[in-house]
C-alpha atoms as a PDB file:
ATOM      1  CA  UNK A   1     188.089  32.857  28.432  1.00  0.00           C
ATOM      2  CA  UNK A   2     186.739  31.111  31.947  1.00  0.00           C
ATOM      3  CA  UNK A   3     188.127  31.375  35.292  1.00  0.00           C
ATOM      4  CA  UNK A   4     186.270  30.520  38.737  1.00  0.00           C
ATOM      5  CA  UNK A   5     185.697  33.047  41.936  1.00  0.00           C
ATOM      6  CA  UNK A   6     184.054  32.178  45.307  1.00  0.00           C
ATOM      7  CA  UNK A   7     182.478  29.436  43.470  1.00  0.00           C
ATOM      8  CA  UNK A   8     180.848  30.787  40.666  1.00  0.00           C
ATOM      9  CA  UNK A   9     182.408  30.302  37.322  1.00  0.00           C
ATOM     10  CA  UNK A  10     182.822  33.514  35.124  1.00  0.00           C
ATOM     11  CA  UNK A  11     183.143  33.337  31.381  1.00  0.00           C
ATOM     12  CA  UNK A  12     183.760  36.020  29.177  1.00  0.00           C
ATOM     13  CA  UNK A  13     182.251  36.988  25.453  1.00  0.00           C
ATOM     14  CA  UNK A  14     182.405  39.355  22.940  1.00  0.00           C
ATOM     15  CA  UNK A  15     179.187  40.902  22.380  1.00  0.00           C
ATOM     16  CA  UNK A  16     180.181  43.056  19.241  1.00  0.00           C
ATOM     17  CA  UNK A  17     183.693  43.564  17.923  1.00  0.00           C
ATOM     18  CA  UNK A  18     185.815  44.618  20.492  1.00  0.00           C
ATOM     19  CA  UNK A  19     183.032  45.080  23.173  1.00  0.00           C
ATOM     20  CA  UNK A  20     183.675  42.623  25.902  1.00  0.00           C
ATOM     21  CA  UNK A  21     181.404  41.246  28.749  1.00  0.00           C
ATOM     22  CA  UNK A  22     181.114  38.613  31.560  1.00  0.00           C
ATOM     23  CA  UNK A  23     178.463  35.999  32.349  1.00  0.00           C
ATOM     24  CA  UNK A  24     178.377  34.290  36.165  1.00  0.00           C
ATOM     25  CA  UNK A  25     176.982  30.913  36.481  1.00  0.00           C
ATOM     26  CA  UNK A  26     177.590  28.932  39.502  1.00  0.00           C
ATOM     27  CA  UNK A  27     180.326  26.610  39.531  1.00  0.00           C
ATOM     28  CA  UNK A  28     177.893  23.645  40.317  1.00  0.00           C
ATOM     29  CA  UNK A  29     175.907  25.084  37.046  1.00  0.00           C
ATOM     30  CA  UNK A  30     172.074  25.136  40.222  1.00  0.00           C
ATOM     31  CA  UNK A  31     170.745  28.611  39.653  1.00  0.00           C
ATOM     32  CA  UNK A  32     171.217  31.723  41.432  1.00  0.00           C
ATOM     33  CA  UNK A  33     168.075  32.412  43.674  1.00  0.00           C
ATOM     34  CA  UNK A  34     167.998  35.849  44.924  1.00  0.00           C
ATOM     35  CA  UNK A  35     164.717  37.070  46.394  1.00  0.00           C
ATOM     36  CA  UNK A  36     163.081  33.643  45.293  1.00  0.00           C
ATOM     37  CA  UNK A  37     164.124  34.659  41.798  1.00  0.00           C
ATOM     38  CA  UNK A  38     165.757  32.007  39.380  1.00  0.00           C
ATOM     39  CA  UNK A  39     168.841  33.170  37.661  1.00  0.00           C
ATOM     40  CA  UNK A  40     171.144  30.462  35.371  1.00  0.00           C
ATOM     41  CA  UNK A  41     173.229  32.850  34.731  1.00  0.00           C
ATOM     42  CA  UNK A  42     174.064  36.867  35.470  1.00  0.00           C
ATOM     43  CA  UNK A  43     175.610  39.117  33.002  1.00  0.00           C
ATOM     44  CA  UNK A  44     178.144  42.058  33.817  1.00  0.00           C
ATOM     45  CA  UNK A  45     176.059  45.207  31.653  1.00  0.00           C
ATOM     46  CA  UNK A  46     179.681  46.862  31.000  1.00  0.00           C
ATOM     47  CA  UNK A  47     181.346  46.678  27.637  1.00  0.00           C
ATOM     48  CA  UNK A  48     185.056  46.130  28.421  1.00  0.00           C
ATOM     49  CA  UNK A  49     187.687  46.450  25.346  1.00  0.00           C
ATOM     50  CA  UNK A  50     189.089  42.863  26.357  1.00  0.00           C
ATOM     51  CA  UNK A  51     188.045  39.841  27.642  1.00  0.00           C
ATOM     52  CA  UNK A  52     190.174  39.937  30.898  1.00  0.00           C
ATOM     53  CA  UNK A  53     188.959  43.304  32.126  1.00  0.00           C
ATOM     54  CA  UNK A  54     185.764  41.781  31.668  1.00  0.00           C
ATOM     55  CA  UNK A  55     186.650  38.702  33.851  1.00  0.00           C
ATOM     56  CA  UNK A  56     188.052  41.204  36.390  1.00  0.00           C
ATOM     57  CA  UNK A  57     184.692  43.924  36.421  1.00  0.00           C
ATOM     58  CA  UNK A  58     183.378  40.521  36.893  1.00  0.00           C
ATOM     59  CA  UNK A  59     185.660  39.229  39.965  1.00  0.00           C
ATOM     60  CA  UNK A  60     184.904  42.889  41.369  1.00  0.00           C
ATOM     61  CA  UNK A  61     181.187  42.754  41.026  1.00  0.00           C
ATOM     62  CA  UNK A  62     180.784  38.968  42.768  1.00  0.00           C
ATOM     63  CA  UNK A  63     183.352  40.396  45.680  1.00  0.00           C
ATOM     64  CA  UNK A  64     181.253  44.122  46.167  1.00  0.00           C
ATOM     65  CA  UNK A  65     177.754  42.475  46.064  1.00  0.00           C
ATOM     66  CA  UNK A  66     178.645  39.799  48.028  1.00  0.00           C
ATOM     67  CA  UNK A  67     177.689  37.222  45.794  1.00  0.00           C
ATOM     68  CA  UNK A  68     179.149  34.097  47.494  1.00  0.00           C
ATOM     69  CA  UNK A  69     176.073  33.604  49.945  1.00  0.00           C
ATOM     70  CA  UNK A  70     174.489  32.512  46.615  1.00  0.00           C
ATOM     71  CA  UNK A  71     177.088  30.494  45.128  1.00  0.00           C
ATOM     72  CA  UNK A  72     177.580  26.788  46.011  1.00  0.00           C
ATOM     73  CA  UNK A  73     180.088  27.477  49.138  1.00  0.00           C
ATOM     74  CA  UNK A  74     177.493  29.952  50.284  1.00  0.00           C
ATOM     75  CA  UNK A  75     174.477  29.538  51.948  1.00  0.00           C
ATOM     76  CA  UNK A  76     171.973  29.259  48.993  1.00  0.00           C
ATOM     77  CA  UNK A  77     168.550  30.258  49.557  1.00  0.00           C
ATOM     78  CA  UNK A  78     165.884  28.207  48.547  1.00  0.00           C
ATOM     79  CA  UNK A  79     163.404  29.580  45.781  1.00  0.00           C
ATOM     80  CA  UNK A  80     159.612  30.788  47.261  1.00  0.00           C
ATOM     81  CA  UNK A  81     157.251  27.862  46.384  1.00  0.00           C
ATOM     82  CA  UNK A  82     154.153  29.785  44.693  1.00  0.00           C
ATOM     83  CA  UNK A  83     151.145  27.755  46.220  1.00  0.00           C
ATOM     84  CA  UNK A  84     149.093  26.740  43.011  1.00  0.00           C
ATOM     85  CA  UNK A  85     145.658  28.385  42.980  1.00  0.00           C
ATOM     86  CA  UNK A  86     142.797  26.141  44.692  1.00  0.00           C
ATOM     87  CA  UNK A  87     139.508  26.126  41.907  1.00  0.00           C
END
């Protein structure tokens, strides 16, 4: 099951029987940089008994961490450039 909030795109698997979880991506499928960190995707760490709670904990989690400043309507921040070491 899929479904796409504030332009990330949620999908939700079964990670043992009956144990339920969500993954975010963004909807333009660019990483998630937060704190100059690379994320392809994020994972919701609850177990939910079906695949739309998941979606919702998911939908829930995007809206209370304010989430959409790193999707692709947001403002995304651009990863920290590590300077490669001078020999």
């Amino acid at each position: 099951m899929q479904c796409d909030h504030d332009g990330f795109r949620i999908e939700s698997f079964e990670a043992g029987r009956g144990l339920w979880h969500a993954r975010i991506s963004r909807a333009d499928l660019k990483p998630v940089v937060i704190d100059g960190v690379l994320f392809s995707t994020l994972e919701v760490g609850f177990a939910w008994s079906d695949p739309e709670a998941a979606i919702a904990d998911a939908i829930s989690q995007i809206d209370q961490l304010k989430l959409k400043r790193y999707s692709a309507s947001g403002q995304a921040p651009q990863a920290k450039q590590i300077p490669a070491a001078s020999w």
